[in-house]
PDB file of N, CA and C in Angstrom:
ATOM      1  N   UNK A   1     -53.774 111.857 -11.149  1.00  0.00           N
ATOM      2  CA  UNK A   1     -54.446 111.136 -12.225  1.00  0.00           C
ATOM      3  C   UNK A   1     -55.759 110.595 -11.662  1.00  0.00           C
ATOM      4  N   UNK A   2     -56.523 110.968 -12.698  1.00  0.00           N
ATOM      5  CA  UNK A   2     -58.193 110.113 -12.006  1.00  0.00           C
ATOM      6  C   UNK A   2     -58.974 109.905 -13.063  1.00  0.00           C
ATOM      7  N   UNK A   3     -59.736 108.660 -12.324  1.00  0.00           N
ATOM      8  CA  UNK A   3     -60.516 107.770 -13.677  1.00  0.00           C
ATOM      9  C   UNK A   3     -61.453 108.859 -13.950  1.00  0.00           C
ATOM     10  N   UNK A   4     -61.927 109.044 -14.867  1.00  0.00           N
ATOM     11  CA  UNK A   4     -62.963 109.787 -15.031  1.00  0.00           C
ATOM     12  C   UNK A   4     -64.223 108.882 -16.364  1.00  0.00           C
ATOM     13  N   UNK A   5     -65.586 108.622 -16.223  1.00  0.00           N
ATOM     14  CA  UNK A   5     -66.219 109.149 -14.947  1.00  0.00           C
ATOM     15  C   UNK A   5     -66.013 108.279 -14.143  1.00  0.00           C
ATOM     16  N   UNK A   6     -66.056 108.574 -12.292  1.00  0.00           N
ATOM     17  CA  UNK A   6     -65.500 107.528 -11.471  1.00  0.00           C
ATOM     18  C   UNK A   6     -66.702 106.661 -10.920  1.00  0.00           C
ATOM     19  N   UNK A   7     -67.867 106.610 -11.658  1.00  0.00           N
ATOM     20  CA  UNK A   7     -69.284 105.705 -11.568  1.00  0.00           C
ATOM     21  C   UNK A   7     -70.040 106.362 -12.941  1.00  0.00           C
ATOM     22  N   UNK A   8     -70.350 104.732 -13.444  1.00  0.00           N
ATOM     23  CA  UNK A   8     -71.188 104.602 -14.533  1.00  0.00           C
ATOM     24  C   UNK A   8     -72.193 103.806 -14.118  1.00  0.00           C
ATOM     25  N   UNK A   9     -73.491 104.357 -14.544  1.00  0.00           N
ATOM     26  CA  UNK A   9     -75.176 102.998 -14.796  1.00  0.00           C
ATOM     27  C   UNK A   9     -75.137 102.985 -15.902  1.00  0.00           C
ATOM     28  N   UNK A  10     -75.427 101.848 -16.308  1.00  0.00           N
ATOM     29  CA  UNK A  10     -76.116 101.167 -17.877  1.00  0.00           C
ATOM     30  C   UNK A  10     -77.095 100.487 -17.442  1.00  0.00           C
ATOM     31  N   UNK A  11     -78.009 100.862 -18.529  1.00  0.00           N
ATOM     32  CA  UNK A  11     -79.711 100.469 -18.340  1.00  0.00           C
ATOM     33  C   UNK A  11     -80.070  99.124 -19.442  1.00  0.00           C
ATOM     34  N   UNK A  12     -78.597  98.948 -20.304  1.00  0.00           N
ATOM     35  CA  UNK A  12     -79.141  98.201 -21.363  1.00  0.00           C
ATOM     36  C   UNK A  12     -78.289  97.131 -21.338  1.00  0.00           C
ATOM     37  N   UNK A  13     -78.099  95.495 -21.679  1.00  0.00           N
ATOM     38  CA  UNK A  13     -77.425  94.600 -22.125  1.00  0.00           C
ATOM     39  C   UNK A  13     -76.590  95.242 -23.113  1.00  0.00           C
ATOM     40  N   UNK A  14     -75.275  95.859 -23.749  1.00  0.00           N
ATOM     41  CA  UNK A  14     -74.554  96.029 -24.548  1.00  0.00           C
ATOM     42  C   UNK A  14     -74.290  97.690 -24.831  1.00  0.00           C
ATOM     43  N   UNK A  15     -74.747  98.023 -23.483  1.00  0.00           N
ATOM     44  CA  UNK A  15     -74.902  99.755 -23.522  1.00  0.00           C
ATOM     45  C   UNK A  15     -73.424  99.728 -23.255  1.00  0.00           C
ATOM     46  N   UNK A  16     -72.614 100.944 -23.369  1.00  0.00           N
ATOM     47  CA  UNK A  16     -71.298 101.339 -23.259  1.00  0.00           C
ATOM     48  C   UNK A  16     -71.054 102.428 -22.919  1.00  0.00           C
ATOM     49  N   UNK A  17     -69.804 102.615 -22.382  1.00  0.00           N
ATOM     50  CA  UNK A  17     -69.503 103.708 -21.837  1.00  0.00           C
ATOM     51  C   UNK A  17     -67.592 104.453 -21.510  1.00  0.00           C
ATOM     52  N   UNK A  18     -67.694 105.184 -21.959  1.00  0.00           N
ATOM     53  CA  UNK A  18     -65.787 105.369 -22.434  1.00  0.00           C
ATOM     54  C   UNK A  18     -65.431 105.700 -20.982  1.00  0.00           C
ATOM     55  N   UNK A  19     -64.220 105.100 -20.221  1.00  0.00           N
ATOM     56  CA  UNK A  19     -63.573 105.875 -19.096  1.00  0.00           C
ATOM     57  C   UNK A  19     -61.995 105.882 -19.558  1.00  0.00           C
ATOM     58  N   UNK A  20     -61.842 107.200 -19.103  1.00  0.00           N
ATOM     59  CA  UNK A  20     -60.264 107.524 -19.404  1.00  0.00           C
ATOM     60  C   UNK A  20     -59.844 107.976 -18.036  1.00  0.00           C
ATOM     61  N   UNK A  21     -58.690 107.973 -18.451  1.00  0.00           N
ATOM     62  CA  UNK A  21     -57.718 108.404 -16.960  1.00  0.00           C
ATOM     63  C   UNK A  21     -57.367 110.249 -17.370  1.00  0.00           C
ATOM     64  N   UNK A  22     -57.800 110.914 -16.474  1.00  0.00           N
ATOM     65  CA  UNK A  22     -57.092 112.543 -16.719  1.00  0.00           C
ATOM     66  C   UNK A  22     -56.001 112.447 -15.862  1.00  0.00           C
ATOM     67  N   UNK A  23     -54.669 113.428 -16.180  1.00  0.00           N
ATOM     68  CA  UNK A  23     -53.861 113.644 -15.527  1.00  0.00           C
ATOM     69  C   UNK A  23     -53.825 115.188 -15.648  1.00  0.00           C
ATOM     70  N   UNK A  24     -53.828 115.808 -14.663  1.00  0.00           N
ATOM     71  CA  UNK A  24     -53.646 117.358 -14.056  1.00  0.00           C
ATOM     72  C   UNK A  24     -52.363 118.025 -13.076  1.00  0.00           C
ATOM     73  N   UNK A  25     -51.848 118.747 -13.826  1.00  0.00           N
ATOM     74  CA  UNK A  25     -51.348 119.636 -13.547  1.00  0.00           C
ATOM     75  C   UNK A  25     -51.088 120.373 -11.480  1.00  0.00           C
ATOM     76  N   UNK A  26     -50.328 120.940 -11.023  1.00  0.00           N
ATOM     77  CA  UNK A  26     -50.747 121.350  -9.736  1.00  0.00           C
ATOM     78  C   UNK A  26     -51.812 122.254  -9.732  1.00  0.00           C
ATOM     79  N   UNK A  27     -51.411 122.832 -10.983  1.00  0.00           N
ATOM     80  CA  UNK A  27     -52.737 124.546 -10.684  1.00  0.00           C
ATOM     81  C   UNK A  27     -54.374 123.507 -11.646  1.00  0.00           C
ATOM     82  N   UNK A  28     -53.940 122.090 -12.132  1.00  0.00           N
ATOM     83  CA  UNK A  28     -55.447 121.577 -12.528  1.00  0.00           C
ATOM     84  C   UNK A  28     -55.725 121.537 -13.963  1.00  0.00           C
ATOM     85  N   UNK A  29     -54.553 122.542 -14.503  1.00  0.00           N
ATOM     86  CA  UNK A  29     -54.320 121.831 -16.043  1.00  0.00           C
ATOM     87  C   UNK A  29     -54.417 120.375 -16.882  1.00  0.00           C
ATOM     88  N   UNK A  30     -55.023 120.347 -17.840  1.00  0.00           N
ATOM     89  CA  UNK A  30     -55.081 118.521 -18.038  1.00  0.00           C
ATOM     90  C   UNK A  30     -54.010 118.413 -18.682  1.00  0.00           C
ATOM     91  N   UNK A  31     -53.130 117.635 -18.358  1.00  0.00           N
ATOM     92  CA  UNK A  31     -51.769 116.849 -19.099  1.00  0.00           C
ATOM     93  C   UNK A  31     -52.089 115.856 -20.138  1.00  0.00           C
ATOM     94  N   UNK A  32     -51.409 115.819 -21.285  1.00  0.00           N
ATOM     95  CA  UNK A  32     -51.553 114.894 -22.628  1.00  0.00           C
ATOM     96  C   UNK A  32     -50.754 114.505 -22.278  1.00  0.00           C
ATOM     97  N   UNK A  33     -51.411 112.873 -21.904  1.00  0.00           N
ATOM     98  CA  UNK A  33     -50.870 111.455 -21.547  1.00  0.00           C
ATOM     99  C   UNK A  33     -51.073 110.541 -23.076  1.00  0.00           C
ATOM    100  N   UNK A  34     -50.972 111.184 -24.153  1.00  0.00           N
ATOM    101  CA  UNK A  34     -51.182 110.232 -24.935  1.00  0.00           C
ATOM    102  C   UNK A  34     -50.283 109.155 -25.251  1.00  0.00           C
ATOM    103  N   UNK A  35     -50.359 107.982 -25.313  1.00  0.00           N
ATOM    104  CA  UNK A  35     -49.413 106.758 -25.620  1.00  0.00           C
ATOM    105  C   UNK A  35     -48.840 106.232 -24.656  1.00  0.00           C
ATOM    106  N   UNK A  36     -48.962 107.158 -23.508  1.00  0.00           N
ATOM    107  CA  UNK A  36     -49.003 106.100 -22.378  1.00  0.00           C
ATOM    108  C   UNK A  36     -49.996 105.059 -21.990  1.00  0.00           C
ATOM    109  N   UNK A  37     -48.843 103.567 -21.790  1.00  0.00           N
ATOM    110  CA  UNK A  37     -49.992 102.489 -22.065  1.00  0.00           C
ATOM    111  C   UNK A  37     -50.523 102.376 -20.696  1.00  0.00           C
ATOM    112  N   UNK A  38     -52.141 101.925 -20.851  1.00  0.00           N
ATOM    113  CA  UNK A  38     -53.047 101.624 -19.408  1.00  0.00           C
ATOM    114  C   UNK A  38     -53.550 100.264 -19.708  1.00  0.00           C
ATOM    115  N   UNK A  39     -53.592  99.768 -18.636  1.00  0.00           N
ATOM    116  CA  UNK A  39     -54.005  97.974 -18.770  1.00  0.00           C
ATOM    117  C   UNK A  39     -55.144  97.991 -17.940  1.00  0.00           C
ATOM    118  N   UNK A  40     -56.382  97.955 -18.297  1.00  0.00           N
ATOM    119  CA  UNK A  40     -57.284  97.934 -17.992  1.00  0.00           C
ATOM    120  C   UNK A  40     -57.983  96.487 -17.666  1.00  0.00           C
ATOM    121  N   UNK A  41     -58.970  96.146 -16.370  1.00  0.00           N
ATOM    122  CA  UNK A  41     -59.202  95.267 -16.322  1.00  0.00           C
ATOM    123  C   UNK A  41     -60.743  95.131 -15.923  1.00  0.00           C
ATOM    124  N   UNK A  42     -61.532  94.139 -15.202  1.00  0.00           N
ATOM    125  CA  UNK A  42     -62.790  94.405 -14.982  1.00  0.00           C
ATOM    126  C   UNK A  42     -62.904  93.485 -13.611  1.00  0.00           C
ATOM    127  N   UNK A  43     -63.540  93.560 -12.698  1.00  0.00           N
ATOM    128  CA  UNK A  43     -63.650  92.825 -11.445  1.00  0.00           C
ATOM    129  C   UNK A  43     -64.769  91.640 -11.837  1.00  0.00           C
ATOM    130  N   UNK A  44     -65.957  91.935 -12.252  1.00  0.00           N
ATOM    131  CA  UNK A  44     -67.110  90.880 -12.634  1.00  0.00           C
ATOM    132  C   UNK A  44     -66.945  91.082 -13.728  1.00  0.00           C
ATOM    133  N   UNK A  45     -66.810  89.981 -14.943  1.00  0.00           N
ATOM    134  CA  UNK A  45     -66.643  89.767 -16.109  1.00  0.00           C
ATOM    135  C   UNK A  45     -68.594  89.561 -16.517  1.00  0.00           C
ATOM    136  N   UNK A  46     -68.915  89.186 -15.961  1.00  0.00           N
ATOM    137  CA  UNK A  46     -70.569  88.857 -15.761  1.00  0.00           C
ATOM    138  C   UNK A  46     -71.587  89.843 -16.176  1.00  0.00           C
ATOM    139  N   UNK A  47     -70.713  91.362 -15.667  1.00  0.00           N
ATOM    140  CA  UNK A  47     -71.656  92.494 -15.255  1.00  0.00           C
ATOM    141  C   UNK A  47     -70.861  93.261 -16.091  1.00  0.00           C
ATOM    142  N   UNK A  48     -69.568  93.594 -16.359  1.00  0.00           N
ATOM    143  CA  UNK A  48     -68.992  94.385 -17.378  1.00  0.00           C
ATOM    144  C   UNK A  48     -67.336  93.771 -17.644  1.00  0.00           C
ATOM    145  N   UNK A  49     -67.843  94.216 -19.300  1.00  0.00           N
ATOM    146  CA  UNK A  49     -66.139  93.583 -19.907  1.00  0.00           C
ATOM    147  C   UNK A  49     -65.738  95.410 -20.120  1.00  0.00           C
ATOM    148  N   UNK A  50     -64.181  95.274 -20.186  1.00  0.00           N
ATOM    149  CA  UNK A  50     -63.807  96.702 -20.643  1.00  0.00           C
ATOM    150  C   UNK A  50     -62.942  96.063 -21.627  1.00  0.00           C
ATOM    151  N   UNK A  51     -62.572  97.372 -22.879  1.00  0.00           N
ATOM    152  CA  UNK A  51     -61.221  96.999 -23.695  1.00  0.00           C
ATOM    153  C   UNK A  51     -60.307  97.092 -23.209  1.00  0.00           C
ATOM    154  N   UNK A  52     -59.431  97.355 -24.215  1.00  0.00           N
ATOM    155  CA  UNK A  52     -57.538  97.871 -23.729  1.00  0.00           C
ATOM    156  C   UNK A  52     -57.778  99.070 -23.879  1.00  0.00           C
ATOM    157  N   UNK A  53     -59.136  99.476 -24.398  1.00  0.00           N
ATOM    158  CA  UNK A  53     -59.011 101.516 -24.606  1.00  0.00           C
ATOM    159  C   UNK A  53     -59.627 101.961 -23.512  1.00  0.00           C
ATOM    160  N   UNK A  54     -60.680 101.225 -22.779  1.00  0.00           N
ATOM    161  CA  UNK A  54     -61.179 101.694 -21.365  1.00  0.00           C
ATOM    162  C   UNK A  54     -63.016 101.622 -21.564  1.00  0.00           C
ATOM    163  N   UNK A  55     -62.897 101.133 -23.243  1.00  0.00           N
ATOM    164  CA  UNK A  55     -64.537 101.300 -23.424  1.00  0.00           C
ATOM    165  C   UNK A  55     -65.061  99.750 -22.319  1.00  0.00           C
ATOM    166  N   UNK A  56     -66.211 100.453 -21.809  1.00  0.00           N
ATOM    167  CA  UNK A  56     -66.886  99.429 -20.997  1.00  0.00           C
ATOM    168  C   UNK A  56     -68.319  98.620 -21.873  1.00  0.00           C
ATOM    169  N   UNK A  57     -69.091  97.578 -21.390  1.00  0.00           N
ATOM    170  CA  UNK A  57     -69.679  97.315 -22.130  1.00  0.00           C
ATOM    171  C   UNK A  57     -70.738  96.373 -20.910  1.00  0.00           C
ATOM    172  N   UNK A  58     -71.945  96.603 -20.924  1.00  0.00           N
ATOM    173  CA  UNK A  58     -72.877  95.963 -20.008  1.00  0.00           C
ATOM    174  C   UNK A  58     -73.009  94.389 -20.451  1.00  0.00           C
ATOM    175  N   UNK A  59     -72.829  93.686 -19.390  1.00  0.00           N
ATOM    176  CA  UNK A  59     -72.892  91.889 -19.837  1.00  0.00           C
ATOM    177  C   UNK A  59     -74.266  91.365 -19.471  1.00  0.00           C
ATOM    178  N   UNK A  60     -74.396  91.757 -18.075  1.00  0.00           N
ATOM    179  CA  UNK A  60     -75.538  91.507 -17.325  1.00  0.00           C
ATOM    180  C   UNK A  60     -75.925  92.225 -15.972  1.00  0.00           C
ATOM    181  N   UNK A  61     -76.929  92.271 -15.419  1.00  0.00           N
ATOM    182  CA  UNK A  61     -77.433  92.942 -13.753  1.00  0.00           C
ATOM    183  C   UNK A  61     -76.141  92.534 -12.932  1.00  0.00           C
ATOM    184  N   UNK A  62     -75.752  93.898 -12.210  1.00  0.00           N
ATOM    185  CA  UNK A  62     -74.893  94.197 -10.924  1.00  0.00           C
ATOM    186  C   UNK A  62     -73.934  94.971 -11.422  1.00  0.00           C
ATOM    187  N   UNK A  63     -72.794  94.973 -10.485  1.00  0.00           N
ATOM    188  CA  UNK A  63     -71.866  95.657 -10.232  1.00  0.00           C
ATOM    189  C   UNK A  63     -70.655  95.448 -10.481  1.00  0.00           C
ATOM    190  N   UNK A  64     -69.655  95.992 -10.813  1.00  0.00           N
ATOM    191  CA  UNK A  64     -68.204  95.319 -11.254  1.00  0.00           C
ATOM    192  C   UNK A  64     -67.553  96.629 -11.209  1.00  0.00           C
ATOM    193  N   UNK A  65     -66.301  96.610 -10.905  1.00  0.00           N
ATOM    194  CA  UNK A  65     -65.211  97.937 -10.584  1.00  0.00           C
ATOM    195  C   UNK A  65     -64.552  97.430 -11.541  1.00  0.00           C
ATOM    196  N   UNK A  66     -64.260  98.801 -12.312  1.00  0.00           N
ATOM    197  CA  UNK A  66     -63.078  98.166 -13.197  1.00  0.00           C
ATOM    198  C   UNK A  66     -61.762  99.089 -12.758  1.00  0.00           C
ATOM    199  N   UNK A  67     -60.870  98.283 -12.979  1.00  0.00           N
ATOM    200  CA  UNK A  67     -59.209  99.250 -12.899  1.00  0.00           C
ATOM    201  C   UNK A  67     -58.088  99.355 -13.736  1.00  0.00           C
ATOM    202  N   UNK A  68     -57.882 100.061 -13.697  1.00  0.00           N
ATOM    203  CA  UNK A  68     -56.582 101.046 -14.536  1.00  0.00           C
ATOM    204  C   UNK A  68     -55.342 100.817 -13.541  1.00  0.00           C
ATOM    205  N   UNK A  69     -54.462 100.320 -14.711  1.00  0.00           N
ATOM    206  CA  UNK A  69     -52.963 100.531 -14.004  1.00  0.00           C
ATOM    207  C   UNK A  69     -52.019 100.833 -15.269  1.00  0.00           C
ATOM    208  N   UNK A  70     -51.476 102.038 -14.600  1.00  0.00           N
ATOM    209  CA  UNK A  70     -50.338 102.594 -16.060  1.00  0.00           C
ATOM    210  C   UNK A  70     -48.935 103.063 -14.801  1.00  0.00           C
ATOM    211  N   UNK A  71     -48.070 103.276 -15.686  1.00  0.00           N
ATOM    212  CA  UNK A  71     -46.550 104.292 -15.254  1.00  0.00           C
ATOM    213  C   UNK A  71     -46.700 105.629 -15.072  1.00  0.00           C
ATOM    214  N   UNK A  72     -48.694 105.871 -15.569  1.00  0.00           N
ATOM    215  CA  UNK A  72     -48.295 107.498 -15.047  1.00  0.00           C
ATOM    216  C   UNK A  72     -48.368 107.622 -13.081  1.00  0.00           C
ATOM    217  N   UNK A  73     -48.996 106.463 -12.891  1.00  0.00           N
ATOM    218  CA  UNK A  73     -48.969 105.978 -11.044  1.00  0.00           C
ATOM    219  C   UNK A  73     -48.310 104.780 -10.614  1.00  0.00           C
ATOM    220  N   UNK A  74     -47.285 104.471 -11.132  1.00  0.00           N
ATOM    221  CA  UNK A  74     -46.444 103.312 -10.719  1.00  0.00           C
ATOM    222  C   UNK A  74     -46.980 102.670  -9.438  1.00  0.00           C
ATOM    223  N   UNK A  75     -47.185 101.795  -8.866  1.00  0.00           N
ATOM    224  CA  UNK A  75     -47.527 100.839  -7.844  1.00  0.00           C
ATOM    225  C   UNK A  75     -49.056 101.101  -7.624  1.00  0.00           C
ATOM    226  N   UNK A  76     -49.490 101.897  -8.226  1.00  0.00           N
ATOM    227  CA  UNK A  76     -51.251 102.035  -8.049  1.00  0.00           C
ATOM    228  C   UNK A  76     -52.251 101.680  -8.830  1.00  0.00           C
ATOM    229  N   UNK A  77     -53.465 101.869  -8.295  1.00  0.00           N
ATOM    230  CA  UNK A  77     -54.830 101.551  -9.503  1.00  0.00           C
ATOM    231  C   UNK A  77     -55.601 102.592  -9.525  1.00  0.00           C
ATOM    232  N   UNK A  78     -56.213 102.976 -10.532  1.00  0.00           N
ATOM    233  CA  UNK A  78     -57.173 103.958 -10.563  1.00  0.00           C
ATOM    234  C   UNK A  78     -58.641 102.842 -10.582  1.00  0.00           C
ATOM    235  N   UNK A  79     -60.215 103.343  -9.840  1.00  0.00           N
ATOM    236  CA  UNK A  79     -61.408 102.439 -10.129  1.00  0.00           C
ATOM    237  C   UNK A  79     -62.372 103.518 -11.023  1.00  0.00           C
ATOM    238  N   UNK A  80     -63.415 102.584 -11.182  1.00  0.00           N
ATOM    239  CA  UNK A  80     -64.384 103.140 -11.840  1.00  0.00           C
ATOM    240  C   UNK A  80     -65.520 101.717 -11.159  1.00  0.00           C
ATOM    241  N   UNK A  81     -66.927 102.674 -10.828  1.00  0.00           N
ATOM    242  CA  UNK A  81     -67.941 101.673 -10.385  1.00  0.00           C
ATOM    243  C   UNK A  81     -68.877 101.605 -11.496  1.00  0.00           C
ATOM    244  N   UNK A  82     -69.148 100.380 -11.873  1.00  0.00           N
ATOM    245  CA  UNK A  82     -70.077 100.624 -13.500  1.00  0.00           C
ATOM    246  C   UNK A  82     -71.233  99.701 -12.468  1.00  0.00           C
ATOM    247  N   UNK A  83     -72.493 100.299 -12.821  1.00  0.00           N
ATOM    248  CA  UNK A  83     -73.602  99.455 -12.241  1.00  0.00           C
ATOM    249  C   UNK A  83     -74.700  99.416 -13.347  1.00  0.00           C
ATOM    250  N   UNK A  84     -74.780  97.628 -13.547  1.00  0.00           N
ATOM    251  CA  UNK A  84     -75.812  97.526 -14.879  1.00  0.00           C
ATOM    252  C   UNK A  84     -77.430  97.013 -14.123  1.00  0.00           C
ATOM    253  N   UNK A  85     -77.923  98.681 -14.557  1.00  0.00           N
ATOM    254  CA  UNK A  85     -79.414  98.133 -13.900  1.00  0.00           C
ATOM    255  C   UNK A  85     -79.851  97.762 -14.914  1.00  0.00           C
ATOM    256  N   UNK A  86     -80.878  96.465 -14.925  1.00  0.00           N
ATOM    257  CA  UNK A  86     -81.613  96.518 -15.822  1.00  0.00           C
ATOM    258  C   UNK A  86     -83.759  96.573 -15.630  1.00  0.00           C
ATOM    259  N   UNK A  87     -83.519  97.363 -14.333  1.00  0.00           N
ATOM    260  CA  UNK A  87     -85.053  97.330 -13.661  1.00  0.00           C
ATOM    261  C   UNK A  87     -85.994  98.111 -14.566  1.00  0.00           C
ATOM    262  N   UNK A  88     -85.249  99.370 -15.273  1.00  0.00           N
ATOM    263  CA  UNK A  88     -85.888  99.991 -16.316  1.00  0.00           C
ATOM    264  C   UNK A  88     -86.488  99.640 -17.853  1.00  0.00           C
ATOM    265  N   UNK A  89     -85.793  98.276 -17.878  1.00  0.00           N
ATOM    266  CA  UNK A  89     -86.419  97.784 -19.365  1.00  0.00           C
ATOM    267  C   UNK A  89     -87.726  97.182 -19.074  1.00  0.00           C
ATOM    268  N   UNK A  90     -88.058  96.999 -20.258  1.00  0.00           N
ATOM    269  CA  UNK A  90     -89.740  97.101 -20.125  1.00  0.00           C
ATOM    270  C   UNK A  90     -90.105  95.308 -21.013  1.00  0.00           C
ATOM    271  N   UNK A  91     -90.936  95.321 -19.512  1.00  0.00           N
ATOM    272  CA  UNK A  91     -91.540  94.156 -20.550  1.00  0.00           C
ATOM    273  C   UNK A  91     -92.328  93.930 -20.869  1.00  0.00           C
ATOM    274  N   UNK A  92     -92.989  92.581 -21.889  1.00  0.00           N
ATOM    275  CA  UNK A  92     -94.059  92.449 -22.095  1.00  0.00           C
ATOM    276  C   UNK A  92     -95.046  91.106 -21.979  1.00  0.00           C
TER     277      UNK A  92
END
C-alpha cells in the first residue's frame, strides 16, 4: 500500500490536493480498497489541514507530513510531504 502522490507543493493559501492510498497486487495490480476506513491526520495544522477523505488544503508557508493509518497495514503509517510555497505569488 502507498500514499500516492508521496509529495505535494501548493503555491496558493486554499489550493488542494487529493492523496489516496493504492494497494497492489504482487504482479502490481491495483486492489479496490473501497470502504476501507483511513484516518488521516496532518503533522502542522498551520501549513496543511487534510479531511477524513485525504483532501489536503494549504493553511500557510512550510511543510507538514500528513499520515494515513488504516487495517489495510495494521501497526503502520503511510506519509505524504505537502510543501506550501508561497514565494510565487505576486505582489503589489
Amino acid at each position: 500500500v502507498t500514499m500516492e502522490p508521496a509529495a505535494v507543493t501548493l503555491t496558493a493559501i486554499g489550493a488542494t490536493s487529493q492523496l489516496t492510498l493504492v494497494a497492489r497486487d504482487a504482479d502490481g495490480a491495483v486492489l479496490n480498497v473501497t470502504g476501507i476506513p483511513v484516518t488521516w491526520s496532518t503533522g502542522t495544522a498551520s501549513v496543511a489541514t487534510v479531511s477524513g477523505t485525504g483532501l489536503v488544503t494549504a493553511v500557510g508557508a512550510g511543510t507538514s507530513v500528513i499520515t494515513a493509518t488504516s487495517e489495510l497495514f495494521p501497526g503502520e503509517t503511510r506519509t505524504a510531504t505537502v510543501t506550501v510555497d508561497l514565494s510565487a505569488v505576486a505582489t503589489q
